[in-house]
N, C-alpha and C. Protein backbone atom coordinates (compact mmCIF):
# COMPACT_ATOMS: atom_id res chain seq x y z
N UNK A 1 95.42 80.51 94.49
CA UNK A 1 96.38 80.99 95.44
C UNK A 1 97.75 80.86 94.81
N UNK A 2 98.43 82.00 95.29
CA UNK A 2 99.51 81.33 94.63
C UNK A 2 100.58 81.20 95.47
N UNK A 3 101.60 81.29 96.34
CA UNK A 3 102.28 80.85 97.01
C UNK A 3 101.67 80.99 98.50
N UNK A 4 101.99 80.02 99.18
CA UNK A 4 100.65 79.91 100.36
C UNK A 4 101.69 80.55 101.42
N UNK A 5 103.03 80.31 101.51
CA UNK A 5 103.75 81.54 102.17
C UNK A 5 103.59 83.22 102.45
N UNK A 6 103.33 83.62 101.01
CA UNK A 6 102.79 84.77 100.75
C UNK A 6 101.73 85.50 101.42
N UNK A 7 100.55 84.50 102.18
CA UNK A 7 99.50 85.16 102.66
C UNK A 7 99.37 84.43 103.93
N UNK A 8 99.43 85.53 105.36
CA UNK A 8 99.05 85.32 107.07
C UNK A 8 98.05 84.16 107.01
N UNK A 9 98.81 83.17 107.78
CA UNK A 9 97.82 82.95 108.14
C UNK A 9 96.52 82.98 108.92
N UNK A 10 96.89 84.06 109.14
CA UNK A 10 95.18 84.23 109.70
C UNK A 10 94.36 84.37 108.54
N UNK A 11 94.90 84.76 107.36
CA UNK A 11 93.77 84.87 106.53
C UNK A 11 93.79 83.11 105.49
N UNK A 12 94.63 82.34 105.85
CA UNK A 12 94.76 81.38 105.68
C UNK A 12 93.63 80.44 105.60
N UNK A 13 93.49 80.48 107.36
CA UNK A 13 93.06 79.93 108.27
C UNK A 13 91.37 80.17 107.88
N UNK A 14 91.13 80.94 106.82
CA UNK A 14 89.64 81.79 106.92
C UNK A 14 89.15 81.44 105.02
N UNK A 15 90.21 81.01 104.52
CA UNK A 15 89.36 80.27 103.13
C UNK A 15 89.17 78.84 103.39
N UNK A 16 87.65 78.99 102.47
CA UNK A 16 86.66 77.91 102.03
C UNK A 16 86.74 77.26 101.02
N UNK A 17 87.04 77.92 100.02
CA UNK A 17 86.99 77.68 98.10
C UNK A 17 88.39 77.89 98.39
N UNK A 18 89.29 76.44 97.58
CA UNK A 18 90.36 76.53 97.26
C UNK A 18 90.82 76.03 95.84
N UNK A 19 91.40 76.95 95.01
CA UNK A 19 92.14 77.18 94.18
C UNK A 19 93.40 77.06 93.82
N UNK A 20 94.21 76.22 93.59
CA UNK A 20 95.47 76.06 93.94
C UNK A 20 96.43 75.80 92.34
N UNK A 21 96.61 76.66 91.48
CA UNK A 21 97.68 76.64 90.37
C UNK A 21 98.97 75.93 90.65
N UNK A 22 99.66 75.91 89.66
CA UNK A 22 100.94 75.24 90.03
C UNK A 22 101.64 75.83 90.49
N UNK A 23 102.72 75.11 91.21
CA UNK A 23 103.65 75.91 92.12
C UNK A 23 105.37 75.22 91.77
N UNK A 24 106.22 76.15 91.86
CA UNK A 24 107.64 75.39 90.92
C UNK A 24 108.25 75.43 92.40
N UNK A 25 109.33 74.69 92.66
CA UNK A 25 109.53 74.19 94.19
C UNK A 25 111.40 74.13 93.07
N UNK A 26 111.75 75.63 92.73
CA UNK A 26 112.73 75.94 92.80
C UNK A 26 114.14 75.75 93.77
N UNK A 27 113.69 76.56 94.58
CA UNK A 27 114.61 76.51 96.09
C UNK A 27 114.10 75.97 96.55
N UNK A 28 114.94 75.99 98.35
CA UNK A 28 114.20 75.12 99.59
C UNK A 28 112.78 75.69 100.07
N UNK A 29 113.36 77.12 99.81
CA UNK A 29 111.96 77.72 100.19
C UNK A 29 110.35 77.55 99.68
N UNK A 30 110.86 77.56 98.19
CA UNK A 30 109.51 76.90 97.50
C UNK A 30 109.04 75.32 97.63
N UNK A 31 109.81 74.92 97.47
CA UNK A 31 109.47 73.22 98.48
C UNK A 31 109.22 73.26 99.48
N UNK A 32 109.52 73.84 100.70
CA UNK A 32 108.60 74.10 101.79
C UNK A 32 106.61 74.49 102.08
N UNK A 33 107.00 75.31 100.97
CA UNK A 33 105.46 75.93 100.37
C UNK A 33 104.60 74.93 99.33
N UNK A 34 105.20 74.32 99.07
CA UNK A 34 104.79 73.12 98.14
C UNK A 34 103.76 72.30 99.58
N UNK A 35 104.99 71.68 100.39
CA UNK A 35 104.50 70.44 101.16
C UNK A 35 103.25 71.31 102.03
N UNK A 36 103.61 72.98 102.31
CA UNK A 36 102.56 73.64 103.58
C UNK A 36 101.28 73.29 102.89
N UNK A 37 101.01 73.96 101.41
CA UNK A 37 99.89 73.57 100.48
C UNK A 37 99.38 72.43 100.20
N UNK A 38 100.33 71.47 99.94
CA UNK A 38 99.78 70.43 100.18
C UNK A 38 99.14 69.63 101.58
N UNK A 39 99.37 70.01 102.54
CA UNK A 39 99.28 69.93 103.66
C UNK A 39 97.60 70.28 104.11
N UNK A 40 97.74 71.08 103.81
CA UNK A 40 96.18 72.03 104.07
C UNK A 40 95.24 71.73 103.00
N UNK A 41 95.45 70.90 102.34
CA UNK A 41 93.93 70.12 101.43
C UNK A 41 93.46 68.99 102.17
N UNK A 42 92.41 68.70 102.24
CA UNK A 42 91.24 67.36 102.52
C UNK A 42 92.11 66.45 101.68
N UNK A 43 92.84 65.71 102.08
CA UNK A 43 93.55 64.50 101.40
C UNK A 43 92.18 63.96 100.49
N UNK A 44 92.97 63.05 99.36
CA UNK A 44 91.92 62.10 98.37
C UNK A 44 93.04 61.51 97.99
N UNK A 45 92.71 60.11 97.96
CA UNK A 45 93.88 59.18 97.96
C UNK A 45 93.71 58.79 96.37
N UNK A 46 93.17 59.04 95.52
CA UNK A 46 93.42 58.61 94.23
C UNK A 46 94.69 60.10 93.75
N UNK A 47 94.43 61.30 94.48
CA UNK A 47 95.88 62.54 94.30
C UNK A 47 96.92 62.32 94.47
N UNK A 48 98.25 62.33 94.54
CA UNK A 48 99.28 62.75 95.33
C UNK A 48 99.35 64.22 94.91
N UNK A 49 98.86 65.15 96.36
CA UNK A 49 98.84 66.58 96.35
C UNK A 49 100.07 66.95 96.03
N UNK A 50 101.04 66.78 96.51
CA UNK A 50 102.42 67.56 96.96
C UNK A 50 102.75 67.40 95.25
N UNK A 51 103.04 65.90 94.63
CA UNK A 51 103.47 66.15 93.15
C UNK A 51 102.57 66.68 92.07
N UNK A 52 101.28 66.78 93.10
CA UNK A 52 100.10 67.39 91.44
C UNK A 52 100.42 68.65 91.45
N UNK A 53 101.01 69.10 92.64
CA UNK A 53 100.72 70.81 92.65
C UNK A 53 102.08 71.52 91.74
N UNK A 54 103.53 70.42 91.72
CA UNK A 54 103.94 71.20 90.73
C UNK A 54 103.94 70.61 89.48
N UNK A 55 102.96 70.01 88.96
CA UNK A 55 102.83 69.13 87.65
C UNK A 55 102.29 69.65 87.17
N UNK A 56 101.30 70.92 87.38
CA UNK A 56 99.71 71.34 87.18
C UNK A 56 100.27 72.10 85.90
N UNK A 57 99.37 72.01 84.68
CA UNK A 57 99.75 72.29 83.10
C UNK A 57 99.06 73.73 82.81
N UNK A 58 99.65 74.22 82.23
CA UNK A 58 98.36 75.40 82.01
C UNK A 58 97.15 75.32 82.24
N UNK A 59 95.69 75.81 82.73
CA UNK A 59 94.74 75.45 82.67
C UNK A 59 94.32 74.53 83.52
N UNK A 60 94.97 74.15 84.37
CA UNK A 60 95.10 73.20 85.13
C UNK A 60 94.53 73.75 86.96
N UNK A 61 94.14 73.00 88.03
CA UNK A 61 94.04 73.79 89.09
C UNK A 61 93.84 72.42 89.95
N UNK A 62 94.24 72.24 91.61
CA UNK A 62 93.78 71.63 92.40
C UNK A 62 92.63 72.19 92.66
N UNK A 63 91.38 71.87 93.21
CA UNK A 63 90.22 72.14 93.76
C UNK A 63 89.53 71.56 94.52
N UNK A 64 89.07 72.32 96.10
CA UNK A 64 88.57 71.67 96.91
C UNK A 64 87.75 72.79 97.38
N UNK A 65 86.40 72.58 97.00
CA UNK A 65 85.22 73.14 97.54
C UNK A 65 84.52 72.93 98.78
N UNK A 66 83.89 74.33 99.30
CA UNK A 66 83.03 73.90 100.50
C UNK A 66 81.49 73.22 100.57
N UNK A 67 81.01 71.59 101.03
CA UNK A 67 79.86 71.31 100.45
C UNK A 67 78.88 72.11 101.00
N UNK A 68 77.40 71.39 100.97
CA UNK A 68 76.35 72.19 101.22
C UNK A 68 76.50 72.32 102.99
N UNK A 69 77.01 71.37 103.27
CA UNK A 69 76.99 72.11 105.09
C UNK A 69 78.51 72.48 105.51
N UNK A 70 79.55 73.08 104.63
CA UNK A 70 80.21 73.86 104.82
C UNK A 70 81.55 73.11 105.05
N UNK A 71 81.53 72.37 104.98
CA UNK A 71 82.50 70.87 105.01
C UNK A 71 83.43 71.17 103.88
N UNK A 72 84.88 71.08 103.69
CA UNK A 72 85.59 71.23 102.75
C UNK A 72 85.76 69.56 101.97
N UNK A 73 85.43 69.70 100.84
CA UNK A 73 85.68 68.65 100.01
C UNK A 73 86.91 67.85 99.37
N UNK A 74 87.13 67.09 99.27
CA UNK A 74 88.38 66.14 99.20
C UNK A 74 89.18 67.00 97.78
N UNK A 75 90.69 67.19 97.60
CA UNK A 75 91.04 67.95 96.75
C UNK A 75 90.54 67.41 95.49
N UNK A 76 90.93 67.65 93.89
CA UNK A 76 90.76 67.06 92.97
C UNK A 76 91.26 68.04 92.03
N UNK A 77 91.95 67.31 90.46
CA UNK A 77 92.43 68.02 89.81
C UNK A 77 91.17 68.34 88.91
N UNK A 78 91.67 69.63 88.35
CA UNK A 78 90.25 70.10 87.40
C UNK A 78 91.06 71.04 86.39
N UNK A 79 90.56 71.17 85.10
CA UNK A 79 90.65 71.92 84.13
C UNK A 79 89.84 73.06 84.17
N UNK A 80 90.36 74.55 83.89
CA UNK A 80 89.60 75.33 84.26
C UNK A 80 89.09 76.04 82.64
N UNK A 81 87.47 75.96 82.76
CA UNK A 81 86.93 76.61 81.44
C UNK A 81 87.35 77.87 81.09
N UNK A 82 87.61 78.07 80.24
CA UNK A 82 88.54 79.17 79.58
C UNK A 82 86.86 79.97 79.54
N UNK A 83 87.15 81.54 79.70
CA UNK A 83 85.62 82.69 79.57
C UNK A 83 85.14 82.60 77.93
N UNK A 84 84.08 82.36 77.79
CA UNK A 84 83.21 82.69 76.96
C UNK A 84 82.36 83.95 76.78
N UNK A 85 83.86 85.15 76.75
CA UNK A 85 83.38 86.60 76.43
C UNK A 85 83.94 87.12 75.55
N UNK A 86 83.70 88.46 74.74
CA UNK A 86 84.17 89.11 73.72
C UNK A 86 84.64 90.46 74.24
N UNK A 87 85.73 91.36 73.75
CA UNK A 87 85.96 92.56 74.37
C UNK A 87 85.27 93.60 73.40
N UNK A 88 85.05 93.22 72.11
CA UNK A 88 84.06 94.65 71.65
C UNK A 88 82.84 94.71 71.70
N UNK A 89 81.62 95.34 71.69
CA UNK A 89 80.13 95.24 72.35
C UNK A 89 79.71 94.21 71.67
N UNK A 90 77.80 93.79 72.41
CA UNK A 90 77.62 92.99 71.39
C UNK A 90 77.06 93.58 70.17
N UNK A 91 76.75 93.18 68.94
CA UNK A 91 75.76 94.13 67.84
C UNK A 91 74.50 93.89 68.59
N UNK A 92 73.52 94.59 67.98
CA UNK A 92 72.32 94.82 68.24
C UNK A 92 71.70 93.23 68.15
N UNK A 93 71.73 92.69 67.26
CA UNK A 93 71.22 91.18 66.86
C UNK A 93 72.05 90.38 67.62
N UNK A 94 73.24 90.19 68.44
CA UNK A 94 73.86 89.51 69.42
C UNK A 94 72.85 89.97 70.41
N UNK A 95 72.87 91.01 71.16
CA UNK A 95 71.87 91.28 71.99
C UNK A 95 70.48 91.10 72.52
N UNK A 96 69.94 91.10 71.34
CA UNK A 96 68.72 90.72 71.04
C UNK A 96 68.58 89.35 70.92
N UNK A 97 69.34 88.58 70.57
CA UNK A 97 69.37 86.60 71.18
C UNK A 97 69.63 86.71 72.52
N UNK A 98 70.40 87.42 72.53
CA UNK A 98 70.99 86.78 74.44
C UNK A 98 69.80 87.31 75.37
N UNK A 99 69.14 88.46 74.82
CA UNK A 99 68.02 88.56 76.07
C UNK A 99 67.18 88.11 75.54
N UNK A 100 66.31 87.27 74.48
CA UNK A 100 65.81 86.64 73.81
C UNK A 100 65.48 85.04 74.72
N UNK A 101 67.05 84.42 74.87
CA UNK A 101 67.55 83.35 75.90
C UNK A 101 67.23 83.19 77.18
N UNK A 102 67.42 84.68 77.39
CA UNK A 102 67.06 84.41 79.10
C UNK A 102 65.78 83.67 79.67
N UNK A 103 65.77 83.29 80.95
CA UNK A 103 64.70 82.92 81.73
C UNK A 103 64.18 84.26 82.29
N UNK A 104 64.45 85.31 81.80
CA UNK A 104 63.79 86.83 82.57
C UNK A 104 63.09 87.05 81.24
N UNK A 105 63.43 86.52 79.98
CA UNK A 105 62.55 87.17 79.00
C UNK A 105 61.14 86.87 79.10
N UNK A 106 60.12 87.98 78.75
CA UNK A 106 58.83 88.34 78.90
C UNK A 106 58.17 89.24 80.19
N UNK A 107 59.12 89.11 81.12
CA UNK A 107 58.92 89.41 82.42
C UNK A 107 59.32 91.27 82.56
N UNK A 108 60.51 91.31 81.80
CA UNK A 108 60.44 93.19 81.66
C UNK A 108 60.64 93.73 80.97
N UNK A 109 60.05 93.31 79.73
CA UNK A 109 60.02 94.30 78.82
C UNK A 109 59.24 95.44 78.63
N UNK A 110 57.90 95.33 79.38
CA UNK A 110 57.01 96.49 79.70
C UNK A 110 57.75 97.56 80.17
N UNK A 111 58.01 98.95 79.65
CA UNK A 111 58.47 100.46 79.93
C UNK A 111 57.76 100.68 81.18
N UNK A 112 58.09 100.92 82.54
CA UNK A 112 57.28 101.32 83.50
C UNK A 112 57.86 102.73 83.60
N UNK A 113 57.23 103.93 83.83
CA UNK A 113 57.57 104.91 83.82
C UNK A 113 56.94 105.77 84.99
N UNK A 114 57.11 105.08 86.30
CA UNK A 114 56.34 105.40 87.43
C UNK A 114 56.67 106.85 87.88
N UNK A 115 56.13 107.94 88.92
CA UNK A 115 56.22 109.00 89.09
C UNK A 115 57.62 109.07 90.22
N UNK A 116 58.80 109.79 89.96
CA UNK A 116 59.85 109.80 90.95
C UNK A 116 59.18 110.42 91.85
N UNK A 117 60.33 110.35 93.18
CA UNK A 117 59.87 110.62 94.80
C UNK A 117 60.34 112.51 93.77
N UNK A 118 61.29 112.97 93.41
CA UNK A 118 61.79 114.30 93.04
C UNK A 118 60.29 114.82 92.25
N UNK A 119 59.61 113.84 91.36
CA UNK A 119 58.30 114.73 91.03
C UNK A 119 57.62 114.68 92.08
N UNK A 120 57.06 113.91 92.69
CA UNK A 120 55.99 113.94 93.76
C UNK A 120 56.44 115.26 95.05
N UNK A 121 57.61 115.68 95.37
CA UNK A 121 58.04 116.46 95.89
C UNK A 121 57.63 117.58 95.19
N UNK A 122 58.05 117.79 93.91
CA UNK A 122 57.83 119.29 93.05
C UNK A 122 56.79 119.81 93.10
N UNK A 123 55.80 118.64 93.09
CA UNK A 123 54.04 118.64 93.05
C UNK A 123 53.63 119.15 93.95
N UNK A 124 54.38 118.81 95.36
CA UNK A 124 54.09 119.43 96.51
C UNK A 124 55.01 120.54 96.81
N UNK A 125 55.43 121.31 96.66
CA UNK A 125 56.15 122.52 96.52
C UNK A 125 55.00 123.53 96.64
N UNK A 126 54.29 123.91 95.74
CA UNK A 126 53.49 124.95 95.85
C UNK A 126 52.12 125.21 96.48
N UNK A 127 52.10 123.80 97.22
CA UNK A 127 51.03 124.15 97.83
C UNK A 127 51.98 123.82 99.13
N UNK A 128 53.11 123.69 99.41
CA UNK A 128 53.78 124.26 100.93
C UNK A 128 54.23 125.78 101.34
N UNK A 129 54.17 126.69 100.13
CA UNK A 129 54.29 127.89 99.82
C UNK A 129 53.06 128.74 100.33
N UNK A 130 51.99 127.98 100.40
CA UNK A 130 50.44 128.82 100.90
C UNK A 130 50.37 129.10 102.19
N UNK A 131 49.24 130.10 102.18
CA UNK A 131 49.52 130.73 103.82
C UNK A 131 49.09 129.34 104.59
N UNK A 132 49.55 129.03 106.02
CA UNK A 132 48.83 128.09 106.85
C UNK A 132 47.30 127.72 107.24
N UNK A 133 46.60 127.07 106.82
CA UNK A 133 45.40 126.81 107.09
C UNK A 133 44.81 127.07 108.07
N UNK A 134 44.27 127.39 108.73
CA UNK A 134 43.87 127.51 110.47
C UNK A 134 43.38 126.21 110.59
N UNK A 135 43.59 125.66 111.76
CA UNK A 135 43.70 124.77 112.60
C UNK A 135 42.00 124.62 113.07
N UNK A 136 41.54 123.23 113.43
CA UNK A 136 40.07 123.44 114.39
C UNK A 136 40.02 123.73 114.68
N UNK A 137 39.34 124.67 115.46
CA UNK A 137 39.52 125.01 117.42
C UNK A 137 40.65 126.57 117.45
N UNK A 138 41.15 126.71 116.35
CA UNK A 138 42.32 127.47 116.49
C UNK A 138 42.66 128.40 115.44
N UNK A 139 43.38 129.17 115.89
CA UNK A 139 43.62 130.73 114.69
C UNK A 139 45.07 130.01 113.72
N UNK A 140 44.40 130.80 112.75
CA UNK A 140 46.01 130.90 112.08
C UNK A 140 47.25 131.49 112.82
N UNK A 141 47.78 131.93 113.60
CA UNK A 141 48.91 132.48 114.37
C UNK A 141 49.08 131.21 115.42
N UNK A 142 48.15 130.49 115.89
CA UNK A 142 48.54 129.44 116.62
C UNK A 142 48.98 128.24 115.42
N UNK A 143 48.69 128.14 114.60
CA UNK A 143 49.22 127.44 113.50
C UNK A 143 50.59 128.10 113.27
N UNK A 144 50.76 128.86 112.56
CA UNK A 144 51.86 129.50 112.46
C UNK A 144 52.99 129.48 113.70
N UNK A 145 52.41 129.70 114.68
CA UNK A 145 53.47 129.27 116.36
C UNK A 145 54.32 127.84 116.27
N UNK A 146 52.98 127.04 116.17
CA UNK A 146 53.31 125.37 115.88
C UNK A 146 54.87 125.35 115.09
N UNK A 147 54.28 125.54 113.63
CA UNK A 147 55.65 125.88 112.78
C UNK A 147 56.54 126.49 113.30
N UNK A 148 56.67 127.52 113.86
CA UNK A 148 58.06 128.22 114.02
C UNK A 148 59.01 127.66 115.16
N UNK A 149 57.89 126.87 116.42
CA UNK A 149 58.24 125.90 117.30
C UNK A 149 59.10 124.96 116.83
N UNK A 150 58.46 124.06 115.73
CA UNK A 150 58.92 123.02 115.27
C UNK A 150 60.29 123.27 114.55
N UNK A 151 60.11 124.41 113.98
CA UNK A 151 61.81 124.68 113.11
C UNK A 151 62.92 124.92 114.21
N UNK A 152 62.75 125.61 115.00
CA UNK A 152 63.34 125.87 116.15
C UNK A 152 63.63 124.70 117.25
N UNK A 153 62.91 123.81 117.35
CA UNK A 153 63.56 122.59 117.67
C UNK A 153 64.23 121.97 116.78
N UNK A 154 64.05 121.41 115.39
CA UNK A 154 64.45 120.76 114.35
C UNK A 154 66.01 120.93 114.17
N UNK A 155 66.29 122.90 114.59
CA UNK A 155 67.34 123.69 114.63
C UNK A 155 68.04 122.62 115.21
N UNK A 156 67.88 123.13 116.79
CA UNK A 156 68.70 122.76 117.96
C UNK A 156 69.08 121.21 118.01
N UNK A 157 67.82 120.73 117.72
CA UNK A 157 68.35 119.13 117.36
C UNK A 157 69.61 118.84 116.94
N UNK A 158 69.53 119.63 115.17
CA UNK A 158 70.66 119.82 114.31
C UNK A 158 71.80 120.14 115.08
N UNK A 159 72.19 121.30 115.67
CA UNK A 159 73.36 121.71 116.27
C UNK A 159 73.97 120.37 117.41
N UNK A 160 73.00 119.95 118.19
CA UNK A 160 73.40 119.07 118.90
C UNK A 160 73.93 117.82 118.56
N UNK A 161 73.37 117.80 117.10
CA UNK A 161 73.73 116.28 116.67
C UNK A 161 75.28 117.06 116.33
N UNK A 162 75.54 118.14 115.50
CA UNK A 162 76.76 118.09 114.64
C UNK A 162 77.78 118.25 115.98
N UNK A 163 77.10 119.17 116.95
CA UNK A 163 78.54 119.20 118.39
C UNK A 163 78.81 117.66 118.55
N UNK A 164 77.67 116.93 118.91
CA UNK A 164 78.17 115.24 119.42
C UNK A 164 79.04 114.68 118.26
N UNK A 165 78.69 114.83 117.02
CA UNK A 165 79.38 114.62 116.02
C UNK A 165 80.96 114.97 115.82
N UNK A 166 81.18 116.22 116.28
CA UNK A 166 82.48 116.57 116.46
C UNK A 166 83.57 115.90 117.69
N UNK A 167 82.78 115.52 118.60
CA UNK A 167 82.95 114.73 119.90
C UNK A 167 83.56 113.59 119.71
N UNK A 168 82.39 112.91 118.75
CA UNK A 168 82.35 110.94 118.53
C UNK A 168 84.11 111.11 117.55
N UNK A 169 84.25 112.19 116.66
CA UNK A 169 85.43 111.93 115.69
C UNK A 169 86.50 112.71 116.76
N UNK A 170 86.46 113.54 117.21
CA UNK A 170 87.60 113.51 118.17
C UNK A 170 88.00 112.34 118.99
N UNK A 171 87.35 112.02 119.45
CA UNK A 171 87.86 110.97 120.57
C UNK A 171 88.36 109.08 119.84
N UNK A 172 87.69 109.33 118.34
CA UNK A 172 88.26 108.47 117.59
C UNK A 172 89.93 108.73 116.86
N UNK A 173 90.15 110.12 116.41
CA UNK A 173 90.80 110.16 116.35
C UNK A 173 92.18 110.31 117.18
N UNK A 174 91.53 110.45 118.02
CA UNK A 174 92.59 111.20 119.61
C UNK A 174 92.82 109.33 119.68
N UNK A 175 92.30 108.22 119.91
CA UNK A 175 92.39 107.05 120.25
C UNK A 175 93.40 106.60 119.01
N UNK A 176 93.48 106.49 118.02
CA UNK A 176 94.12 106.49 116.86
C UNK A 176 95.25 106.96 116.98
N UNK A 177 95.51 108.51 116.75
CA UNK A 177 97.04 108.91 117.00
C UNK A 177 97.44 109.53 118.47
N UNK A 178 96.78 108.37 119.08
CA UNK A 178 97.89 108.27 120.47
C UNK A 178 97.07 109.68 121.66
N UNK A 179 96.89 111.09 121.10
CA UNK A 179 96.24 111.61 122.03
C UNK A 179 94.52 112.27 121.05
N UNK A 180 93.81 112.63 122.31
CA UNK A 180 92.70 113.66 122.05
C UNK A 180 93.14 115.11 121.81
N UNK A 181 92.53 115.57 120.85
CA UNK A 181 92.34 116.91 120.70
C UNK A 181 91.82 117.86 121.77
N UNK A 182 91.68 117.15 122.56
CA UNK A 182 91.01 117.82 123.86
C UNK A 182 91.66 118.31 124.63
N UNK A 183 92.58 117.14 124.89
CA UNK A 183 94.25 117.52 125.57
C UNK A 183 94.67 118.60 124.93
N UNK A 184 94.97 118.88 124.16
CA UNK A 184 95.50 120.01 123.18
C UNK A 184 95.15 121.07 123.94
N UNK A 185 93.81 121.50 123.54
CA UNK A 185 93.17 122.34 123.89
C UNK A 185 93.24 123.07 124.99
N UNK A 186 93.38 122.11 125.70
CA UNK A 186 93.57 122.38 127.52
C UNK A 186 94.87 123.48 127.83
């Protein structure tokens, strides 16, 4: 965090994991923000919060974590591990150790090359293209009815959803900037 002035507290009021860098208590104002920060840690009496927070050295951080039942933990000073990353790729032989290392190695290296939902669809393409089967009991034209029924509802469905659809965002937006589009209209 870095100046605890800087951020509402309402959103204050709503961290768990605290992070706290140094802070320079320049003006009055920044000494104010000093003591608020210090204020709002789980005291630990081997600290003095208020002078660790502007003592804190490069690399340096107050820290007070949330435990396992959600309880904030007493502050404490901590050194923070500098990243153990590189910015150009790894080579092939870097790579090949690090997944080598893992606790996932052996587990996926097998190529699975299972059939996509887009083939299994394609597959079925040409036999949805064939005339309609006739039905038990029933002609092909009553098959064929079925279908044209069903698209024809499927239709209307559609239209009804996109009118309500136009509805639900009017009246959101009409609530938003003050009137409905409806009013307008009128």
């Amino acid at each position: 965090m870095h100046n605890s002035l800087d951020v509402p507290d309402v959103l204050l009021g709503q961290l768990g994991n605290r992070l706290q860098h140094a802070l320079r208590a320049l003006t009055l104002r920044d000494q104010k923000a000093v003591k608020a920060a210090a204020q709002t840690f789980r005291q630990n009496k081997n600290v003095d919060i208020e002078s660790a927070i502007t003592e804190l050295g490069v690399g340096e951080v107050l820290v007070s974590l949330l435990t396992e039942k959600g309880q904030p933990s007493v502050v404490d000073r901590a050194l923070i591990y500098p990243p153990q990353s590189q910015l150009p790729p790894l080579t092939p032989e870097q790579l090949d150790q690090v997944v080598k290392q893992s606790a996932l190695y052996g587990h996926y290296e097998k190529v699975v090359d299972r059939e996509s939902a887009y083939e299994m669809l394609k597959g079925r393409a040409p036999q949805a293209g064939a005339a309609p089967a006739p039905t038990p009991g029933g002609s092909a034209w009553q098959s064929e009815a079925g279908s044209l029924l069903e698209a024809a509802g499927k239709s209307a469905v559609r239209a009804m959803g996109t009118q309500l659809g136009r509805e639900i965002i009017r009246g959101v937006l009409g609530s938003i900037f003050g009137s409905t589009t409806t009013r307008r209209r009128r």
